[in-house]
C-alpha atoms as a PDB file:
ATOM      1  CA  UNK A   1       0.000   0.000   0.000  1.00  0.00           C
ATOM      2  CA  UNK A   2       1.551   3.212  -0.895  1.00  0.00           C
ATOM      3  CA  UNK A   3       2.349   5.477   1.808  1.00  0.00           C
ATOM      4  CA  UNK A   4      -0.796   8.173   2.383  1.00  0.00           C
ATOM      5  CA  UNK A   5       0.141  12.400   2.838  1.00  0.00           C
ATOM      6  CA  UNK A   6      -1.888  13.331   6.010  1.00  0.00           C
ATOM      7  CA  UNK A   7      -3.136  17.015   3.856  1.00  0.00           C
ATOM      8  CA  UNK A   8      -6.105  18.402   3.100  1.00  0.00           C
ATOM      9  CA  UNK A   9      -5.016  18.019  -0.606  1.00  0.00           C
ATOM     10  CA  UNK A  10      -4.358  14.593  -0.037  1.00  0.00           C
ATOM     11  CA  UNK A  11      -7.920  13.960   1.402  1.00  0.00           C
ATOM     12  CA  UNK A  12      -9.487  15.942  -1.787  1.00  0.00           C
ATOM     13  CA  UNK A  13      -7.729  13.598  -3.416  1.00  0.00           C
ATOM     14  CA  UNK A  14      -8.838  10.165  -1.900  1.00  0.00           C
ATOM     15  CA  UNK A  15     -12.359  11.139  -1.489  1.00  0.00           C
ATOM     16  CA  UNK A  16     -12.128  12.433  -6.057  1.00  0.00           C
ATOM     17  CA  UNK A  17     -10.355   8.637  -6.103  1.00  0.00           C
ATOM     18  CA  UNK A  18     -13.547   6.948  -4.086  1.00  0.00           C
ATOM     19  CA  UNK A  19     -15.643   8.595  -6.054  1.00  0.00           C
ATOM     20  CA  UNK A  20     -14.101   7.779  -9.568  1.00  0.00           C
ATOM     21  CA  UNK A  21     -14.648   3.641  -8.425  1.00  0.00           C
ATOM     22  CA  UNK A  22     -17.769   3.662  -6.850  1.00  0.00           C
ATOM     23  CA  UNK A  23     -19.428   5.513 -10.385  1.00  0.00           C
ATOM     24  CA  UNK A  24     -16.920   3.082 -12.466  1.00  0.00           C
ATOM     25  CA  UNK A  25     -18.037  -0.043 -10.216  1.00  0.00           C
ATOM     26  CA  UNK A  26     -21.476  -0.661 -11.266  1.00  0.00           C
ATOM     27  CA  UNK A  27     -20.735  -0.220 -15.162  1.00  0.00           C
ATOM     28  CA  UNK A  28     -17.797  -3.248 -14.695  1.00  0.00           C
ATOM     29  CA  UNK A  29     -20.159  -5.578 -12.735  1.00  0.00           C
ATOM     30  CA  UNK A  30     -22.757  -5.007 -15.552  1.00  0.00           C
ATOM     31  CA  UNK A  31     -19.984  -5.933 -18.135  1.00  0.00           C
ATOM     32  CA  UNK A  32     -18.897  -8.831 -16.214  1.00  0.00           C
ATOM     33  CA  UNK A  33     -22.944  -9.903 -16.056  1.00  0.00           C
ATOM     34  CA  UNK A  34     -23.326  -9.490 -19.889  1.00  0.00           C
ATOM     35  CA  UNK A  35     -20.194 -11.281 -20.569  1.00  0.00           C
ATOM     36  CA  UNK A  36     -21.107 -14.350 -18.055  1.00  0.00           C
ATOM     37  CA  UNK A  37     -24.034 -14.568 -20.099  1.00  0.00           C
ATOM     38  CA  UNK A  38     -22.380 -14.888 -23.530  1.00  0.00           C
ATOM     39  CA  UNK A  39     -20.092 -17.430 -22.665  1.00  0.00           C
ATOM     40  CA  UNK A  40     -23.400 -19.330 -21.273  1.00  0.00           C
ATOM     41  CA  UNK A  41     -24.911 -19.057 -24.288  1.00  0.00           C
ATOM     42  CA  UNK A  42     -21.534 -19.521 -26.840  1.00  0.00           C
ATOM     43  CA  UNK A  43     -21.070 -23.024 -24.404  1.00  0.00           C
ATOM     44  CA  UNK A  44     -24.587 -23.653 -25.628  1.00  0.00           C
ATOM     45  CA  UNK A  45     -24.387 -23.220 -28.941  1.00  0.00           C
ATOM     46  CA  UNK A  46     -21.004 -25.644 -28.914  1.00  0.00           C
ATOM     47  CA  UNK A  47     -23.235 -28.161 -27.373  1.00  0.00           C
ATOM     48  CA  UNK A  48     -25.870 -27.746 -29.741  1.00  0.00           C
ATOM     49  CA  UNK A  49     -22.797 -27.985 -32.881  1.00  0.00           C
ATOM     50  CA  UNK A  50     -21.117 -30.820 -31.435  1.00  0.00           C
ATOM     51  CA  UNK A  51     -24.553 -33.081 -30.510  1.00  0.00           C
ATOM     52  CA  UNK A  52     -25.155 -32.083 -34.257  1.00  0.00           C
ATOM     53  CA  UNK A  53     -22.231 -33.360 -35.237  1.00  0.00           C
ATOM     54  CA  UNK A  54     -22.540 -36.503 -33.733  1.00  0.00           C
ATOM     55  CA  UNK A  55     -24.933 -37.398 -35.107  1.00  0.00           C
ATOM     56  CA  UNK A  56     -24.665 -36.549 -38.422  1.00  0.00           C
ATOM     57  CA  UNK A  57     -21.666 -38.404 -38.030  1.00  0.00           C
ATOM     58  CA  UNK A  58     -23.596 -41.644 -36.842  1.00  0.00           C
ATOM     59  CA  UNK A  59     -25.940 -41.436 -39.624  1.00  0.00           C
ATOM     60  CA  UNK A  60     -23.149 -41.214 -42.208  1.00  0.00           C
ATOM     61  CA  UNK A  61     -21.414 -44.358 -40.545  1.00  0.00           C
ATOM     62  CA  UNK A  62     -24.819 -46.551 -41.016  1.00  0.00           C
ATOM     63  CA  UNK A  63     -24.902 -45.567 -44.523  1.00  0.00           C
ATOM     64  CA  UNK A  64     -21.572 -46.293 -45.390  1.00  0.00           C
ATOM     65  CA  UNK A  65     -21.961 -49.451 -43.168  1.00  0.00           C
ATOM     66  CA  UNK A  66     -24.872 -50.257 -45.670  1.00  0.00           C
ATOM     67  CA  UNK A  67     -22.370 -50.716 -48.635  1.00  0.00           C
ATOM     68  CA  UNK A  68     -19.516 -52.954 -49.043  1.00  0.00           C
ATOM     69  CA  UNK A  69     -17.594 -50.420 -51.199  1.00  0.00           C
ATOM     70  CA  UNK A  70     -14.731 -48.672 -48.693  1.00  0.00           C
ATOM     71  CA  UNK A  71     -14.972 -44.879 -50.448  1.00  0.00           C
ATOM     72  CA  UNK A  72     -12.884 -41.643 -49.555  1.00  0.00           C
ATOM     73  CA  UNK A  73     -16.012 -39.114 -49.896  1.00  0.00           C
ATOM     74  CA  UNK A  74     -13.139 -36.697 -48.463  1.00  0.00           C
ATOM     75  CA  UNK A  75     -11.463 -36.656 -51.988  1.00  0.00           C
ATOM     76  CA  UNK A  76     -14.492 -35.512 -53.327  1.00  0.00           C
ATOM     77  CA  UNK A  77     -15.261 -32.135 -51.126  1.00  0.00           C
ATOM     78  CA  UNK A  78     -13.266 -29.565 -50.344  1.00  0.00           C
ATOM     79  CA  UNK A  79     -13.222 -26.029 -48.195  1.00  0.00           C
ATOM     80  CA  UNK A  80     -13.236 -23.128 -50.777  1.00  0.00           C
ATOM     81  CA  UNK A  81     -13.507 -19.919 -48.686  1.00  0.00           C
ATOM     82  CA  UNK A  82     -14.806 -19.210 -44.960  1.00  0.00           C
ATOM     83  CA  UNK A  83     -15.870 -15.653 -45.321  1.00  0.00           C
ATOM     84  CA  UNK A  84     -16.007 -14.154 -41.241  1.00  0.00           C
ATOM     85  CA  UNK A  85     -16.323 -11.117 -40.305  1.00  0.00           C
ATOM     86  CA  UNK A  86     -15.621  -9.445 -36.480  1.00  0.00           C
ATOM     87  CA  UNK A  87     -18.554  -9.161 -34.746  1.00  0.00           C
ATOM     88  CA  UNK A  88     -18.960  -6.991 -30.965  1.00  0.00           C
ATOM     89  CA  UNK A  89     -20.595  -9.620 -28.121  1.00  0.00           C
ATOM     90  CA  UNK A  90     -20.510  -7.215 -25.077  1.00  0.00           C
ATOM     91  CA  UNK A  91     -17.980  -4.925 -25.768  1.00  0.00           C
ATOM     92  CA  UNK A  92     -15.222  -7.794 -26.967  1.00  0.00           C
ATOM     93  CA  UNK A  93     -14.536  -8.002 -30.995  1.00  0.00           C
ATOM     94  CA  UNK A  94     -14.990 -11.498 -31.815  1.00  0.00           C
ATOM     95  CA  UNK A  95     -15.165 -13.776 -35.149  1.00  0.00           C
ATOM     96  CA  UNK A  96     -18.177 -14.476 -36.938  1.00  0.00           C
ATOM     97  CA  UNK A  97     -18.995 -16.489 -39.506  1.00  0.00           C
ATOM     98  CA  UNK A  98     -20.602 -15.256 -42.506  1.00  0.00           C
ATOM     99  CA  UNK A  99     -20.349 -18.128 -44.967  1.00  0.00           C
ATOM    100  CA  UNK A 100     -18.143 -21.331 -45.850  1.00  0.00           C
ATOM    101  CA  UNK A 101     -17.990 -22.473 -49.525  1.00  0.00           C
ATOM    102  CA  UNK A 102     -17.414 -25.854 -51.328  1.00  0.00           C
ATOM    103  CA  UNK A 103     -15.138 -26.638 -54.256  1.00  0.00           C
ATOM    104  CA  UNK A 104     -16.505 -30.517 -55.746  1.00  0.00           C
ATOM    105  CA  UNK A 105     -14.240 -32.575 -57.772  1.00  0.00           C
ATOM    106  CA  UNK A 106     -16.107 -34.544 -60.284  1.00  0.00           C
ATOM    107  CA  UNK A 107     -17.756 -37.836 -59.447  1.00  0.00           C
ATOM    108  CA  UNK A 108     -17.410 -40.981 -61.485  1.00  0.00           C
ATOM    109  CA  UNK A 109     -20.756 -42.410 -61.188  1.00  0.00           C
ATOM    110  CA  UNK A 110     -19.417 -45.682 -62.774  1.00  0.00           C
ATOM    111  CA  UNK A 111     -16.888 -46.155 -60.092  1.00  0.00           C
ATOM    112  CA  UNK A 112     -18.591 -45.157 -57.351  1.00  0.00           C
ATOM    113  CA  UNK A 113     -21.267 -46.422 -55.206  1.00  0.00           C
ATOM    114  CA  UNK A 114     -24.994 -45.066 -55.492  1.00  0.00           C
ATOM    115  CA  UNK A 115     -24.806 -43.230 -52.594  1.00  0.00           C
ATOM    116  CA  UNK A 116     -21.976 -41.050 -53.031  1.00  0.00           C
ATOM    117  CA  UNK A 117     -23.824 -37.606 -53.892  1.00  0.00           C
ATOM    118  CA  UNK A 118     -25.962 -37.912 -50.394  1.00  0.00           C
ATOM    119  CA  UNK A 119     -22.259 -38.528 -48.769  1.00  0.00           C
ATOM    120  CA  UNK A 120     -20.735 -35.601 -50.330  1.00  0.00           C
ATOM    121  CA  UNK A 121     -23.333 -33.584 -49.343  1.00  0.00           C
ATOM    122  CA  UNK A 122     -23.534 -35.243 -45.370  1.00  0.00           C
ATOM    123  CA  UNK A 123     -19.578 -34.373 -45.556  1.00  0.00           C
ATOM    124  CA  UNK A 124     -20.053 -30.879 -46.705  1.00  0.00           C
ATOM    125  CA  UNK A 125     -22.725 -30.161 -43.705  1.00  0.00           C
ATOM    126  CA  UNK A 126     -19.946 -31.957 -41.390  1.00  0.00           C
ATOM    127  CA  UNK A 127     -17.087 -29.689 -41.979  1.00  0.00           C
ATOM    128  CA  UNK A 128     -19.538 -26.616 -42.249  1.00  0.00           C
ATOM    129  CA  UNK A 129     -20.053 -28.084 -37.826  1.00  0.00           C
ATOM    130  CA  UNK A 130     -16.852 -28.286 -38.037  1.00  0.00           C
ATOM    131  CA  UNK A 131     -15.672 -24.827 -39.315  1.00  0.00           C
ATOM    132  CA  UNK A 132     -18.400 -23.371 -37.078  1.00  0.00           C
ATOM    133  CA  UNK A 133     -17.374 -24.672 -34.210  1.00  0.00           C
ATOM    134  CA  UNK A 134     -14.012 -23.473 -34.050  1.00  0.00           C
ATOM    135  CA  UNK A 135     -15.120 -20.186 -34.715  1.00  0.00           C
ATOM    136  CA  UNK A 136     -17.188 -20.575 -31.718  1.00  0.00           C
ATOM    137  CA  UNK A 137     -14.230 -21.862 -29.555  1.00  0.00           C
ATOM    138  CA  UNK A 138     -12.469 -18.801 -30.440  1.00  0.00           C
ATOM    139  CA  UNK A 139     -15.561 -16.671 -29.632  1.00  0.00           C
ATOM    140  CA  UNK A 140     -15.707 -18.187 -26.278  1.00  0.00           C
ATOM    141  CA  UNK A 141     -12.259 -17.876 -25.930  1.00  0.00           C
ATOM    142  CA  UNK A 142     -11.957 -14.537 -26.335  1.00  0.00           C
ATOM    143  CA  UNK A 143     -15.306 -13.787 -24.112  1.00  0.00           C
ATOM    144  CA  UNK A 144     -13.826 -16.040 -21.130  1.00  0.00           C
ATOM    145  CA  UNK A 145     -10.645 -14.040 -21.121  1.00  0.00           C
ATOM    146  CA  UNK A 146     -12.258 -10.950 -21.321  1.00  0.00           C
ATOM    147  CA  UNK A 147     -14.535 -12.107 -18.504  1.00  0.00           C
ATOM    148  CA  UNK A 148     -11.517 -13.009 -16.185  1.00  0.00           C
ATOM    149  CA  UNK A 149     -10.118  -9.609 -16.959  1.00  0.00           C
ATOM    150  CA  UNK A 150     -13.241  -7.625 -15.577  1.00  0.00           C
ATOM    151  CA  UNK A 151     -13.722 -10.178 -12.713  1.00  0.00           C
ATOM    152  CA  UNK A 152     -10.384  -9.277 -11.943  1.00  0.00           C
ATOM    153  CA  UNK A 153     -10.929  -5.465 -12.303  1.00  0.00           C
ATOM    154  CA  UNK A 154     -14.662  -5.868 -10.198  1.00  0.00           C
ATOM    155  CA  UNK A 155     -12.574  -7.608  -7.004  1.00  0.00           C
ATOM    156  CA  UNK A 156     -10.175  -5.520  -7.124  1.00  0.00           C
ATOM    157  CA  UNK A 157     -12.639  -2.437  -7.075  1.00  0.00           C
ATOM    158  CA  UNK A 158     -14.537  -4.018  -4.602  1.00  0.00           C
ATOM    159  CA  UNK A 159     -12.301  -5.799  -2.228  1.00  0.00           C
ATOM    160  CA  UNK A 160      -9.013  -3.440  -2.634  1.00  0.00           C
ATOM    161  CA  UNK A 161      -9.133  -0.158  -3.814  1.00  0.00           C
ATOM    162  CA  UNK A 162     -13.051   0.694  -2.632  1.00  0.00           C
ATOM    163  CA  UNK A 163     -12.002  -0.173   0.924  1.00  0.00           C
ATOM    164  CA  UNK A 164      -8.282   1.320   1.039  1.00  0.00           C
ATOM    165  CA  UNK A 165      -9.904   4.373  -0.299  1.00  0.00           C
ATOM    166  CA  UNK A 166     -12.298   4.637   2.783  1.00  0.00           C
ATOM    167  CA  UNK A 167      -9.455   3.710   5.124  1.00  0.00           C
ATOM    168  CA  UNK A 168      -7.140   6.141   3.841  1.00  0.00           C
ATOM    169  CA  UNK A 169      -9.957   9.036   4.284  1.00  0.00           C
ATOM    170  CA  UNK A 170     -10.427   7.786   7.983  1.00  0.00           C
ATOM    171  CA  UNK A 171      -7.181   7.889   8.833  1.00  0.00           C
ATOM    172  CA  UNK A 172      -6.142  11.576   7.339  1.00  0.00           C
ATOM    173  CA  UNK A 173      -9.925  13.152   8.987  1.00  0.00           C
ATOM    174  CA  UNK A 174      -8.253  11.299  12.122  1.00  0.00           C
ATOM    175  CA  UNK A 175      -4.975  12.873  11.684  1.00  0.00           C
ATOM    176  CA  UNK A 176      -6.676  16.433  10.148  1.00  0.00           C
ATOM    177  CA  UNK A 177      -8.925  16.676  13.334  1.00  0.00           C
ATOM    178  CA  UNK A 178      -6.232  15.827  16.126  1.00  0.00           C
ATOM    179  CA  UNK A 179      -3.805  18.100  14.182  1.00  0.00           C
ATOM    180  CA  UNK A 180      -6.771  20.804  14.924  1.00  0.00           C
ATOM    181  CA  UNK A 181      -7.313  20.507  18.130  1.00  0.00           C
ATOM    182  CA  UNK A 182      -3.413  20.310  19.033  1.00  0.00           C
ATOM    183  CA  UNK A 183      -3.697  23.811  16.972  1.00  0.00           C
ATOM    184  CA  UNK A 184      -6.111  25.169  19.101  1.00  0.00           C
ATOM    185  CA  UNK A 185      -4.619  23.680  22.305  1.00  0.00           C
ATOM    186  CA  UNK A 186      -1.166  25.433  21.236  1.00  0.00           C
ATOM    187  CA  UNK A 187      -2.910  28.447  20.596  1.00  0.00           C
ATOM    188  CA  UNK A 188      -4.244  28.503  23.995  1.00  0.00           C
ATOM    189  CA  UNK A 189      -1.446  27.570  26.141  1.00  0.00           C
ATOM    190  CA  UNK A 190       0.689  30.483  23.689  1.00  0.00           C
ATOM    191  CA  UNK A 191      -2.848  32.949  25.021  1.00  0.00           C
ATOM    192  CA  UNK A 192      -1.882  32.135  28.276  1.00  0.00           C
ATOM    193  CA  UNK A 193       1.469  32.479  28.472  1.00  0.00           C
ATOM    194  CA  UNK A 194       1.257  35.591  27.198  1.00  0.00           C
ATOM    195  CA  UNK A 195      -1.574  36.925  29.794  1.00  0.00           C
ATOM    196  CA  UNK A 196       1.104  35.944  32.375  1.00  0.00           C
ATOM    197  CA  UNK A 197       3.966  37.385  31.023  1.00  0.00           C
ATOM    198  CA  UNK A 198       1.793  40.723  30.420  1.00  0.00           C
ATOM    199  CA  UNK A 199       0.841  40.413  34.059  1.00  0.00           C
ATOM    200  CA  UNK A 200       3.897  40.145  35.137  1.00  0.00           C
ATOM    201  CA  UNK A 201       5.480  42.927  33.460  1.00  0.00           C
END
């Protein structure tokens, strides 16, 4: 704790600095209350992607199961462009996904089992979960640290520099209003001894 001046300016001073974090308080405990909810609802919407994914991913096993053919659909679909943009979720810039485009290599048909155009197109919605997702991620990401950051900022508000700030004003009154009446004490005694000194001239 850094070491207080026991002045008036130095009261003026604590009581400007009190002020300044009870006003800025309230607007970071907001912040932190928007923020917990965003990374509620971005750790919903991972759930929702992933549960998707699953099972999209089951369904396109018990197809494939269906056939005897072993096919690499993945040689047949591939990620053209993710367009994202930076989006603000309470206050923090995030990523956000505008679109994600497919490039398709041709398809024998000969060669290739009947089913290969519903694959294709059960792969492209897969890696579209995919791409999402980890845009997600980074949005939560991004949203938890920022949330840690203003936690951090509301304790120490709260806990440190809301509290020192009311000691510190204590303590120099204290000081300001025993330094007064030792003033006024002096000032008496120097009253008197001058009376007596007059009176005994």
């Amino acid at each position: 704790m850094p070491k207080i001046k026991y002045t008036k300016n130095e009261l003026k001073h604590q009581r400007n600095a009190l002020q300044r974090y009870q006003r800025y308080l309230p607007t970071l405990e907001l912040k932190k209350a928007q923020l917990q909810i965003e990374v509620r609802k971005a750790d919903g919407e991972i759930s929702k992607k992933l549960a998707e994914d699953n099972e999209k991913r089951a369904y396109l096993a018990t197809w494939i199961r269906l056939f005897s053919e072993e096919v690499d659909i993945g040689a047949y679909v591939h990620v053209q462009e993710v367009k994202q943009r930076m989006g603000n979720v309470a206050g923090v810039n995030v990523p956000v996904c505008e679109s994600i485009s497919f490039r398709r290599e041709p398809v024998d048909y000969f060669t290739t089992p009947a089913w290969i155009d519903d694959g294709i197109a059960i792969l492209e919605q897969l890696l579209t979960l995919r791409i999402e997702l980890q845009i997600l991620e980074k949005q939560r990401k991004l949203l938890a640290e920022e949330l840690l950051v203003t936690s951090q900022r509301v304790n120490l508000f709260e806990k440190i520099k809301i509290p020192e700030c009311m000691s510190n004003i204590r303590k120099i009154r204290i000081y300001l209003s025993d330094d007064q009446a030792a003033a006024v004490s002096r000032a008496k005694m120097v009253k008197k001894n001058a009376i007596e000194i007059r009176s005994a001239v």
